[in-house]
PDB file of N, CA and C in Angstrom:
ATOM      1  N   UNK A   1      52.211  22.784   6.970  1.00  0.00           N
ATOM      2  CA  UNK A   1      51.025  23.535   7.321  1.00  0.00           C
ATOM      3  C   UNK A   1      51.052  23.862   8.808  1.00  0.00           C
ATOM      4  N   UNK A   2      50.314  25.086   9.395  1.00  0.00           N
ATOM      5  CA  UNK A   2      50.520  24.959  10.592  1.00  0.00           C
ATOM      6  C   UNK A   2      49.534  24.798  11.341  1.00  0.00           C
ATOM      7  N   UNK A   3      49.324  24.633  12.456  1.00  0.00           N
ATOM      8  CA  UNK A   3      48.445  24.055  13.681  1.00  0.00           C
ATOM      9  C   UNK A   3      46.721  24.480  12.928  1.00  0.00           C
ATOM     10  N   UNK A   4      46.666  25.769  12.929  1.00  0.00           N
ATOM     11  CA  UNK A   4      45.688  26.374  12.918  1.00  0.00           C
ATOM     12  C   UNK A   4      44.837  26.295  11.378  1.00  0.00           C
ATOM     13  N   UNK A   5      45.902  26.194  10.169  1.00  0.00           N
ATOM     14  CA  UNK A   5      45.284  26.040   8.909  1.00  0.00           C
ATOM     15  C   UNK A   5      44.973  24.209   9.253  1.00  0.00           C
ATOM     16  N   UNK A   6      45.859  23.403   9.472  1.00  0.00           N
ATOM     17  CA  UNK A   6      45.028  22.478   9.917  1.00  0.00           C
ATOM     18  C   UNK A   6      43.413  22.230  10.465  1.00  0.00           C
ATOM     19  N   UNK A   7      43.689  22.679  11.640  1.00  0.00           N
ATOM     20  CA  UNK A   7      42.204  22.908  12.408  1.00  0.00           C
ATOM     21  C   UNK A   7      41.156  23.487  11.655  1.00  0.00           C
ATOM     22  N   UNK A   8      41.307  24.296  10.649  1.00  0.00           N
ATOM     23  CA  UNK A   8      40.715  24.936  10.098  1.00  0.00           C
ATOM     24  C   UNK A   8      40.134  24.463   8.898  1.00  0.00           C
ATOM     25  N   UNK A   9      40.589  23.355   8.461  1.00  0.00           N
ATOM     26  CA  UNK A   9      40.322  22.780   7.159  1.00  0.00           C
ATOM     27  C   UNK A   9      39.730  21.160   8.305  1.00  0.00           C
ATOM     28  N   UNK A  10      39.892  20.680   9.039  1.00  0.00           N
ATOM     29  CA  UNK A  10      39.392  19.907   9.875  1.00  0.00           C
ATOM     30  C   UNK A  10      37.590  20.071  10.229  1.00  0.00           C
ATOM     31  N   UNK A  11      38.066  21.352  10.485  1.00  0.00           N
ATOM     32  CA  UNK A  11      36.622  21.672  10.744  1.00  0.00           C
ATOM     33  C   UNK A  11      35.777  21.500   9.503  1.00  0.00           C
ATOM     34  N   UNK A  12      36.374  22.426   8.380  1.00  0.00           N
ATOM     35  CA  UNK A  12      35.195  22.591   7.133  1.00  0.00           C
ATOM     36  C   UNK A  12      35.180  21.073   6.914  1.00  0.00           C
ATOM     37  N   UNK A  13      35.834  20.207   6.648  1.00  0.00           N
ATOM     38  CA  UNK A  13      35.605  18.923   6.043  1.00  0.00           C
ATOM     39  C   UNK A  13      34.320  18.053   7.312  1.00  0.00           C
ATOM     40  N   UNK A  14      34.425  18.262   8.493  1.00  0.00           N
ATOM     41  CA  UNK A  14      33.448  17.699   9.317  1.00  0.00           C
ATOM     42  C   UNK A  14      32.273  18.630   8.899  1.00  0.00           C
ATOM     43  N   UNK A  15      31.935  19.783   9.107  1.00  0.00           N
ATOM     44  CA  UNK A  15      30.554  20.428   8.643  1.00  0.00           C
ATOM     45  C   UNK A  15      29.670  19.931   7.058  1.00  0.00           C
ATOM     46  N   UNK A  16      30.735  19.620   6.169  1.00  0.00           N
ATOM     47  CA  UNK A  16      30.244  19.551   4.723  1.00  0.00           C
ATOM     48  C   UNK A  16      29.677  18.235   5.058  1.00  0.00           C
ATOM     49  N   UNK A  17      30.283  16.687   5.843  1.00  0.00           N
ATOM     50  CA  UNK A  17      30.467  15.747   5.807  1.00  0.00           C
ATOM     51  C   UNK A  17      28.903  15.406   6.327  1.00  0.00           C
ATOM     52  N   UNK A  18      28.971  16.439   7.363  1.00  0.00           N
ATOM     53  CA  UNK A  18      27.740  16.600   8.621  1.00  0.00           C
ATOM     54  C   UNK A  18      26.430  17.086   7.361  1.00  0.00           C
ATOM     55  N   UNK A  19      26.732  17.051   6.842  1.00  0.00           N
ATOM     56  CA  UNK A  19      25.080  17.796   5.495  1.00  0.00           C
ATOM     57  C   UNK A  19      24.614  16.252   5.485  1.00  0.00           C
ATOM     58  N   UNK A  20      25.096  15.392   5.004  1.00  0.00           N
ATOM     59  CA  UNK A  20      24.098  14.459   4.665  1.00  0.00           C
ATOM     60  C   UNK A  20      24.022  13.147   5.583  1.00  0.00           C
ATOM     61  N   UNK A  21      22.713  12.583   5.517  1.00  0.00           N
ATOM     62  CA  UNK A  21      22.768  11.683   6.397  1.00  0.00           C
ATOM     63  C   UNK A  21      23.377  10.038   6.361  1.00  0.00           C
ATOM     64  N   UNK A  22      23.656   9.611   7.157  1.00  0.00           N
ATOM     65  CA  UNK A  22      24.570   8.793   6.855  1.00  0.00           C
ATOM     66  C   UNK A  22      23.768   7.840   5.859  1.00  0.00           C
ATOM     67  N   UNK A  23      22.633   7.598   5.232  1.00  0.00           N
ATOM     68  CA  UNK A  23      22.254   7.175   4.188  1.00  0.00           C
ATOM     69  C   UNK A  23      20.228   7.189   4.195  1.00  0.00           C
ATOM     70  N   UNK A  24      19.790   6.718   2.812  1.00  0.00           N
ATOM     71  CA  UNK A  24      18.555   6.978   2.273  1.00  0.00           C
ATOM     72  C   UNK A  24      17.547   5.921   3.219  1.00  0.00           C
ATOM     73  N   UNK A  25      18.440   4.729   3.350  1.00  0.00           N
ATOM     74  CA  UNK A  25      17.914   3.156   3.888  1.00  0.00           C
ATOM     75  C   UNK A  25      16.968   3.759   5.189  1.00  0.00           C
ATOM     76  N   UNK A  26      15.474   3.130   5.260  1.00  0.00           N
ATOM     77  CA  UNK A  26      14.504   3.625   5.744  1.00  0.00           C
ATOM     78  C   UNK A  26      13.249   4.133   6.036  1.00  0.00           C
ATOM     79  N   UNK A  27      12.292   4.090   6.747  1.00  0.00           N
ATOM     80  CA  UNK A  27      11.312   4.719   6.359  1.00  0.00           C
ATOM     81  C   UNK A  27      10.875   5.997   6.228  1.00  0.00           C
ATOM     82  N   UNK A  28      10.490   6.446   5.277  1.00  0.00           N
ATOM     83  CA  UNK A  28      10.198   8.104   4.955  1.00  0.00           C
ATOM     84  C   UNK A  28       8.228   7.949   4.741  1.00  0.00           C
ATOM     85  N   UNK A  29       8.045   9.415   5.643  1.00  0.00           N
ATOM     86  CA  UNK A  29       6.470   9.602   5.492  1.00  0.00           C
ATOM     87  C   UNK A  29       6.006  10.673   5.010  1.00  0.00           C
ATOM     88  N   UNK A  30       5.280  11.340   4.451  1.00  0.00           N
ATOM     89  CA  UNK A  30       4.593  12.563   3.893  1.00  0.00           C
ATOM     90  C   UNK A  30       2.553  12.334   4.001  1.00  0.00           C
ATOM     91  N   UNK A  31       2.665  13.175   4.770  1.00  0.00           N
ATOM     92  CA  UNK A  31       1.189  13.629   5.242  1.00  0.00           C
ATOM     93  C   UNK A  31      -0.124  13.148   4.036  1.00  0.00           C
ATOM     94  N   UNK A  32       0.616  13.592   2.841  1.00  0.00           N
ATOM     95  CA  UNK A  32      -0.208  13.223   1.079  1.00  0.00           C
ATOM     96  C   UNK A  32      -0.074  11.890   1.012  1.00  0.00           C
ATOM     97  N   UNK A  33       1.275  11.779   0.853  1.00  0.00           N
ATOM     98  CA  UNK A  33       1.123  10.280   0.086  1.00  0.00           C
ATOM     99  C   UNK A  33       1.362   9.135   0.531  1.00  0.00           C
ATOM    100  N   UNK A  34       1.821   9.162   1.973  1.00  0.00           N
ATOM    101  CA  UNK A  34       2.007   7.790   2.937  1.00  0.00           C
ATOM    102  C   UNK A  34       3.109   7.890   3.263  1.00  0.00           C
ATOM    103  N   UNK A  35       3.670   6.278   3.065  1.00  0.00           N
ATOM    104  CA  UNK A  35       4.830   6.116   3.602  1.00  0.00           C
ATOM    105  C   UNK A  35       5.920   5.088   2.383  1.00  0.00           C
ATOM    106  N   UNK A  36       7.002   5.035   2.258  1.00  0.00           N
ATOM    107  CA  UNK A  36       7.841   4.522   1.651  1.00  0.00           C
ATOM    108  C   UNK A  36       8.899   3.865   2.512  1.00  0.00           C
ATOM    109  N   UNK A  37       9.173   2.652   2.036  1.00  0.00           N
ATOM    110  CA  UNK A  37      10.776   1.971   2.884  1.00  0.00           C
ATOM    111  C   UNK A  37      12.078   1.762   2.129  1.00  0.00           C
ATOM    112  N   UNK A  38      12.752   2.743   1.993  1.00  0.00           N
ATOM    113  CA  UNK A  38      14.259   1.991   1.164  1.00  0.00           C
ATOM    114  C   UNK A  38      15.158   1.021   2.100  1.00  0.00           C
ATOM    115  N   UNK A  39      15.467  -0.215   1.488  1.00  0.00           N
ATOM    116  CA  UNK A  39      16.465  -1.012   1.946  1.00  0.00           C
ATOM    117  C   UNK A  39      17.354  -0.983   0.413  1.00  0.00           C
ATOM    118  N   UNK A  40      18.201  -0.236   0.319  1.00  0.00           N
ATOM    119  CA  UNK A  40      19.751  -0.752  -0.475  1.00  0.00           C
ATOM    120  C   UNK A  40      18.713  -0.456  -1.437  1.00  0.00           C
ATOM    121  N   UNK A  41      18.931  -1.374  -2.767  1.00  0.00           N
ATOM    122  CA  UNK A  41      18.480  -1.137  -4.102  1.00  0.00           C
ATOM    123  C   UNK A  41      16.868  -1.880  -4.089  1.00  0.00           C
ATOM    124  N   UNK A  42      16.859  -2.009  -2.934  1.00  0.00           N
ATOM    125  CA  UNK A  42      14.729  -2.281  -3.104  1.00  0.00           C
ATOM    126  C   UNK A  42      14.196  -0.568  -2.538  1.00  0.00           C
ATOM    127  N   UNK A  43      12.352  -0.956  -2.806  1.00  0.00           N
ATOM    128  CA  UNK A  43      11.810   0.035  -2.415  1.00  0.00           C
ATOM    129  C   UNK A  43      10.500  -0.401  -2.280  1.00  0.00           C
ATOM    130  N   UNK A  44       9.877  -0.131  -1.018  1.00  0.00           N
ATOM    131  CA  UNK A  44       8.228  -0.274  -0.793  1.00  0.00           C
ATOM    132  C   UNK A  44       7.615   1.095  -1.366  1.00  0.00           C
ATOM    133  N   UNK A  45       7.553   1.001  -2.399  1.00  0.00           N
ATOM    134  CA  UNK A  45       6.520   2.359  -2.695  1.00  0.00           C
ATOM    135  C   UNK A  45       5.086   2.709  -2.258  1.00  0.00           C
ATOM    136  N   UNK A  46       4.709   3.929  -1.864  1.00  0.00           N
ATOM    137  CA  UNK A  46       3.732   4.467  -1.222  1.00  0.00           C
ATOM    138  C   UNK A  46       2.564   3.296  -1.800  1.00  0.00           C
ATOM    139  N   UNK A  47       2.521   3.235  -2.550  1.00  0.00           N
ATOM    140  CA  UNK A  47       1.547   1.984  -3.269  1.00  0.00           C
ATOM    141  C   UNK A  47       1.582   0.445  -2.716  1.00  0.00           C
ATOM    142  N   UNK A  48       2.660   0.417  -2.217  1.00  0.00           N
ATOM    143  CA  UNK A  48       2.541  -1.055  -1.607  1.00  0.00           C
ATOM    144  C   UNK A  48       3.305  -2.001  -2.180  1.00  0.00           C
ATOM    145  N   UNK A  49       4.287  -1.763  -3.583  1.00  0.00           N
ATOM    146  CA  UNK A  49       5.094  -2.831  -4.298  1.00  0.00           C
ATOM    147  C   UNK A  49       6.283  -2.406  -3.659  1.00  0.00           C
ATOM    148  N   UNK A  50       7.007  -4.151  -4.046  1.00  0.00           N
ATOM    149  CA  UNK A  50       8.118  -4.409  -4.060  1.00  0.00           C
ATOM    150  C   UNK A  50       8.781  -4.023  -5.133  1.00  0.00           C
ATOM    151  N   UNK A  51      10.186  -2.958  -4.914  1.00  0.00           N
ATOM    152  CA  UNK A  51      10.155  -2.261  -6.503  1.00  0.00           C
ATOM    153  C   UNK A  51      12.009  -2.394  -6.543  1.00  0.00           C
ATOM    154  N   UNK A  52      12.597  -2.596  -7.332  1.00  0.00           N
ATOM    155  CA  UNK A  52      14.426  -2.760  -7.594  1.00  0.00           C
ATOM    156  C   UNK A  52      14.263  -1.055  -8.525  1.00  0.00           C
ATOM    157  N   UNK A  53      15.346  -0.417  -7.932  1.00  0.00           N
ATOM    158  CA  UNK A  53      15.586   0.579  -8.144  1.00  0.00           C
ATOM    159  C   UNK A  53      17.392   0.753  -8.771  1.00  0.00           C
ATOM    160  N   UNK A  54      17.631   2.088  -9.025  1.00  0.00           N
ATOM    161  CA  UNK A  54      19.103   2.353  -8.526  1.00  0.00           C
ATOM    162  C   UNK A  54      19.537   2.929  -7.376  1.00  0.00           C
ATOM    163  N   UNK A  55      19.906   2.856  -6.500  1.00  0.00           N
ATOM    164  CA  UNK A  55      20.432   3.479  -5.227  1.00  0.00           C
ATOM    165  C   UNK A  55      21.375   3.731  -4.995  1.00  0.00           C
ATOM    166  N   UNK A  56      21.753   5.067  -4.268  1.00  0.00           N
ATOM    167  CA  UNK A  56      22.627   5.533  -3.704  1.00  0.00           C
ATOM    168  C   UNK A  56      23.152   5.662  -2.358  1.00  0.00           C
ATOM    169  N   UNK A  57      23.860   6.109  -1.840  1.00  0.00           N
ATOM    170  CA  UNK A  57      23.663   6.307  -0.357  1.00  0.00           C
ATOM    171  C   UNK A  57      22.553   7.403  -0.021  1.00  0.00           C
ATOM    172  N   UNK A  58      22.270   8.379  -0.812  1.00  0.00           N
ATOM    173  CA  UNK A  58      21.802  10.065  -0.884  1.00  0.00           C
ATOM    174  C   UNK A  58      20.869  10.225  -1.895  1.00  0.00           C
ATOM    175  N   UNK A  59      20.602   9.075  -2.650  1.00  0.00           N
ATOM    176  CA  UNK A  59      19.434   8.981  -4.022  1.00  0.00           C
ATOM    177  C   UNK A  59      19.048   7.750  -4.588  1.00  0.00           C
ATOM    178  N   UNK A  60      17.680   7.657  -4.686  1.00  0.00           N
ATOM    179  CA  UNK A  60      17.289   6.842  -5.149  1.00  0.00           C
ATOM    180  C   UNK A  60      16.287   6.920  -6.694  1.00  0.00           C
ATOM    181  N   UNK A  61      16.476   6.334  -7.270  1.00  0.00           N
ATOM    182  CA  UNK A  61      15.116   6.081  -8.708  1.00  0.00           C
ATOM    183  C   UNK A  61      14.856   5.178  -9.290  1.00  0.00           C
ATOM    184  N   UNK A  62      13.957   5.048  -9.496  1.00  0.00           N
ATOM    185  CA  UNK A  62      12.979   3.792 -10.219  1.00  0.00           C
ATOM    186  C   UNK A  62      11.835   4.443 -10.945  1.00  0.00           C
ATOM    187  N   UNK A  63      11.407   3.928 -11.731  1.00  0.00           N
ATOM    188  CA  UNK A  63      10.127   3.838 -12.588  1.00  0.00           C
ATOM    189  C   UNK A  63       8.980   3.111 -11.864  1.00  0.00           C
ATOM    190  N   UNK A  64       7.818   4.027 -11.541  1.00  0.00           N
ATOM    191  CA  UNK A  64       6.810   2.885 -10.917  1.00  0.00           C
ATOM    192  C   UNK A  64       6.087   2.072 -11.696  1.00  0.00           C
ATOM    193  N   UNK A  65       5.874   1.059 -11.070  1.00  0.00           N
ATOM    194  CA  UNK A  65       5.997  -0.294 -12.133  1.00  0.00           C
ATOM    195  C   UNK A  65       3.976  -0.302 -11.997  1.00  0.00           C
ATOM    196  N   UNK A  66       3.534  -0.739 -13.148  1.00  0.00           N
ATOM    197  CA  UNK A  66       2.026  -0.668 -13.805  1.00  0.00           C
ATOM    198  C   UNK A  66       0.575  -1.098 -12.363  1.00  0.00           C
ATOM    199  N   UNK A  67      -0.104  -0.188 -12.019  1.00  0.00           N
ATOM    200  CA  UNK A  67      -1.169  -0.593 -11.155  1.00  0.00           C
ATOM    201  C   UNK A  67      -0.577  -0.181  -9.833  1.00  0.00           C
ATOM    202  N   UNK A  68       0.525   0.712  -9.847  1.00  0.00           N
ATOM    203  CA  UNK A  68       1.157   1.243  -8.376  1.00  0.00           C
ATOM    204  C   UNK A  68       0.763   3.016  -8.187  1.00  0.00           C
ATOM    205  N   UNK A  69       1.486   3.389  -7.111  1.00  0.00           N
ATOM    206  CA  UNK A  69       1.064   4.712  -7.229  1.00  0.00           C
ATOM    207  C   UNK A  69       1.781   5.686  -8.201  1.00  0.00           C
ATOM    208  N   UNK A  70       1.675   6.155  -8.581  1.00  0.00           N
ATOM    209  CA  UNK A  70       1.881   6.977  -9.786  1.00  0.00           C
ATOM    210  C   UNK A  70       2.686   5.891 -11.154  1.00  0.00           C
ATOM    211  N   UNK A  71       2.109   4.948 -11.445  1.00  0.00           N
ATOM    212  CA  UNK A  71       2.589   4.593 -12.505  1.00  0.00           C
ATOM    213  C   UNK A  71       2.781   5.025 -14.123  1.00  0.00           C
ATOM    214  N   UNK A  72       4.180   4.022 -14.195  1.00  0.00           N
ATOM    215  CA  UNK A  72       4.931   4.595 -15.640  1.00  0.00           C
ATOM    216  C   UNK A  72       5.689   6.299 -15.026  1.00  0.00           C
ATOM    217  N   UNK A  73       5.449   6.726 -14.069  1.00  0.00           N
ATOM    218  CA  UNK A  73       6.181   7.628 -14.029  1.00  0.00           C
ATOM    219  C   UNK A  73       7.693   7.543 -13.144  1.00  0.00           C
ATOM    220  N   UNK A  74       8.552   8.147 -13.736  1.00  0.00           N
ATOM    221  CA  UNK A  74      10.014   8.221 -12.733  1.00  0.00           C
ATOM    222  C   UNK A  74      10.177   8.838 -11.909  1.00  0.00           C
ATOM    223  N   UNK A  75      10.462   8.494 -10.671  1.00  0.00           N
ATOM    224  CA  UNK A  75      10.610   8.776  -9.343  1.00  0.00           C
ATOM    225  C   UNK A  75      11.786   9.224  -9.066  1.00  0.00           C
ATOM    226  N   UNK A  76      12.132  10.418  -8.456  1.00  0.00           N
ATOM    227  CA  UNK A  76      13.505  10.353  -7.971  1.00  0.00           C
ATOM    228  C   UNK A  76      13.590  11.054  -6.289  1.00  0.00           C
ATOM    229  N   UNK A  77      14.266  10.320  -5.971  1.00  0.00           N
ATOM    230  CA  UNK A  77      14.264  10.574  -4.253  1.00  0.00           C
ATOM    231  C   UNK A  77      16.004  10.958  -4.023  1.00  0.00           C
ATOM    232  N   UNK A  78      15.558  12.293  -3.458  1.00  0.00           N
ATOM    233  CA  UNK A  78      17.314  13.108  -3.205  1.00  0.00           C
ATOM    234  C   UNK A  78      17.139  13.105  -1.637  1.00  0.00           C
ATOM    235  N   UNK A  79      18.182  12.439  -0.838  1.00  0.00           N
ATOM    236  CA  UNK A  79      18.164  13.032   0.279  1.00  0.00           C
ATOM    237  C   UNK A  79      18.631  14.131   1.207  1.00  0.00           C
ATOM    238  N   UNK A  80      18.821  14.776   2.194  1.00  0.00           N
ATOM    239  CA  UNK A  80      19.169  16.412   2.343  1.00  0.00           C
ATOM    240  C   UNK A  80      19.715  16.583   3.474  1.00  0.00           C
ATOM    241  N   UNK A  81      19.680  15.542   4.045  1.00  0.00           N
ATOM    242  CA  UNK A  81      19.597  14.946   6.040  1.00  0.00           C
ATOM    243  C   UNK A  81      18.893  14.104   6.460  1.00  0.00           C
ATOM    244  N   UNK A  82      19.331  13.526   7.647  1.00  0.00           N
ATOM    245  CA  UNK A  82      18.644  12.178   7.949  1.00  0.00           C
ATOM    246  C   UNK A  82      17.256  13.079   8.753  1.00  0.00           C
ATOM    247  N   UNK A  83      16.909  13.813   8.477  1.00  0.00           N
ATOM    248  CA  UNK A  83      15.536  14.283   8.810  1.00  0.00           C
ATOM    249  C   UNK A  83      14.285  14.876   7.413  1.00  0.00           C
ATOM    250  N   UNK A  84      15.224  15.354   6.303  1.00  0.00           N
ATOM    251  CA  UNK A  84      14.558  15.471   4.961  1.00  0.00           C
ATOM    252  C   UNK A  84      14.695  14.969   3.843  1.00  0.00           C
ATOM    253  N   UNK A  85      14.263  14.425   3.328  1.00  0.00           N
ATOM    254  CA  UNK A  85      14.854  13.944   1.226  1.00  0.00           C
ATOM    255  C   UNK A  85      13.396  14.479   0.527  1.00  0.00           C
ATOM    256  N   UNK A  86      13.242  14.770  -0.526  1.00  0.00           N
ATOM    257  CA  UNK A  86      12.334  15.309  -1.600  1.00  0.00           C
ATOM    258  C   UNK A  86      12.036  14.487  -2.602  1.00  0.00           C
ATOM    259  N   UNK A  87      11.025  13.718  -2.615  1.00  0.00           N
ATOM    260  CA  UNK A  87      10.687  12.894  -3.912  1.00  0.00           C
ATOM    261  C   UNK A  87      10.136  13.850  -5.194  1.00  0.00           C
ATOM    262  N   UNK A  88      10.520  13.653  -5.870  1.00  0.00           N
ATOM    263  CA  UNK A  88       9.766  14.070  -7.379  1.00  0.00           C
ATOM    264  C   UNK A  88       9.402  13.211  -8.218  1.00  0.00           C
ATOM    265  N   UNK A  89       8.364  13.445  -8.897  1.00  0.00           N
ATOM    266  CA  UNK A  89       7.584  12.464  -9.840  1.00  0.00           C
ATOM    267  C   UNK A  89       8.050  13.010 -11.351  1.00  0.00           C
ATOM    268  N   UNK A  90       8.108  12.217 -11.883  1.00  0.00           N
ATOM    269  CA  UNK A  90       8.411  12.965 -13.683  1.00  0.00           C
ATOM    270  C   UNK A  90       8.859  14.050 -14.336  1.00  0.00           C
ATOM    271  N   UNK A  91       9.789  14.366 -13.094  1.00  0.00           N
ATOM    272  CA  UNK A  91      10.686  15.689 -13.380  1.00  0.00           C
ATOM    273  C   UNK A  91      10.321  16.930 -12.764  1.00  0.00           C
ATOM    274  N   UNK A  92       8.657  16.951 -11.910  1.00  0.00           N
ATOM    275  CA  UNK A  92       8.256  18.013 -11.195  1.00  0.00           C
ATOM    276  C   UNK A  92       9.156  17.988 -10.310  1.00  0.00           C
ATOM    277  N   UNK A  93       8.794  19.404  -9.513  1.00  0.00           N
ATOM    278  CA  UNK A  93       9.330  19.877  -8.027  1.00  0.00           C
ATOM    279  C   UNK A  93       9.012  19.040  -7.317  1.00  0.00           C
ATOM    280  N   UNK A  94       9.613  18.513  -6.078  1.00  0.00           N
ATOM    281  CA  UNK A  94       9.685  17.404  -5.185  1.00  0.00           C
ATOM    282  C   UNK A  94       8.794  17.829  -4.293  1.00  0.00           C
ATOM    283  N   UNK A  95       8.656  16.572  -3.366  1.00  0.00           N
ATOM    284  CA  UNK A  95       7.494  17.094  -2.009  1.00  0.00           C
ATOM    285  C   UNK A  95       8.335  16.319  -1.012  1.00  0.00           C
ATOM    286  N   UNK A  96       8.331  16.832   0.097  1.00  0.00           N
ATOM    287  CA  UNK A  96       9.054  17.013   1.493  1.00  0.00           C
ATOM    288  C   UNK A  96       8.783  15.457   2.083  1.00  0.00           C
ATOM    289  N   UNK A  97       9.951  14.653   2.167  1.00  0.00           N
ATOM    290  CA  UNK A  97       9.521  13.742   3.054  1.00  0.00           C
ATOM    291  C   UNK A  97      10.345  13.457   4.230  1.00  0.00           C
ATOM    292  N   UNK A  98       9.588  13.205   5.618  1.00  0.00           N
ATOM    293  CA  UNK A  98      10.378  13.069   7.071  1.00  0.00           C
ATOM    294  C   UNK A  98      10.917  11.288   7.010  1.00  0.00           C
ATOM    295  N   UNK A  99      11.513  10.972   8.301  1.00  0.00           N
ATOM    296  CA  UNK A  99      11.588   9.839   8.845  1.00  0.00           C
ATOM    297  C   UNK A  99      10.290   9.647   9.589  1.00  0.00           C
ATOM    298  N   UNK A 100       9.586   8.638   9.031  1.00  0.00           N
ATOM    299  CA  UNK A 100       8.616   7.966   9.821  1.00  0.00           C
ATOM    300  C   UNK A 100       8.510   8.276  11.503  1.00  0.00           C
ATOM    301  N   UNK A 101       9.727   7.314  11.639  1.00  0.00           N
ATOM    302  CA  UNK A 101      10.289   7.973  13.500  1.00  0.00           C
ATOM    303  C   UNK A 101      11.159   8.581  13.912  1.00  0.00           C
ATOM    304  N   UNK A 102      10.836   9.713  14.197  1.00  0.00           N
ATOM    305  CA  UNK A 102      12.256  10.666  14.313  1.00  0.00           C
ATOM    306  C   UNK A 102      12.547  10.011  15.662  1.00  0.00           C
ATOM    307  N   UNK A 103      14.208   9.811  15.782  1.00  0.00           N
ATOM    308  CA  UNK A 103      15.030   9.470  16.456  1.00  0.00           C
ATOM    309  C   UNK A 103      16.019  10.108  17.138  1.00  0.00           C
ATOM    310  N   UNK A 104      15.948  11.022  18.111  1.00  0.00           N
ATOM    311  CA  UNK A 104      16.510  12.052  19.117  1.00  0.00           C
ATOM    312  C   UNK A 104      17.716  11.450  19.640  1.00  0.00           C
TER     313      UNK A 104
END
């Protein structure tokens, strides 16, 4: 290969790499519904439980568990960048959530 198709495929692989954030683990806030904390395969849901999920680096889901916020329904949290991820409830369209503290 030469110098330049190198460089060139160097680059695209850093930009694609650069889309997501280096992971979900964290606090996320939305103006509606509060705030949420992922650590690994736990989750503080906007409701206040301690909840075991499946996790990803880039997604998370669980079922909210009975007397929480939106219970019996499935949650799924996609993340987009370490500045956006989109929760959805029961298969609706997602709603926008930040980092608690954005970090410059």
């Amino acid at each position: 290969m030469t110098r330049s198709l190198l460089t060139i495929i160097s680059l695209f692989l850093m930009s694609t790499s650069a889309a997501f954030a280096d992971s979900l683990d964290g606090d996320w806030c939305n103006p509606i519904d509060g705030k949420l904390t992922v650590d690994g395969s736990t989750i503080i849901t906007p409701g206040g439980k301690s909840v075991t999920g499946n996790y990803g680096r880039h997604r998370f889901d669980y079922t909210a568990p009975d007397g929480d916020w939106q219970a019996g329904q499935s949650i799924v949290i996609q993340q987009f960048s370490e500045q956006l991820m989109e929760l959805s409830v029961g298969g609706q369209p997602g709603q926008k959530w930040r980092p608690c503290q954005v970090v410059s």
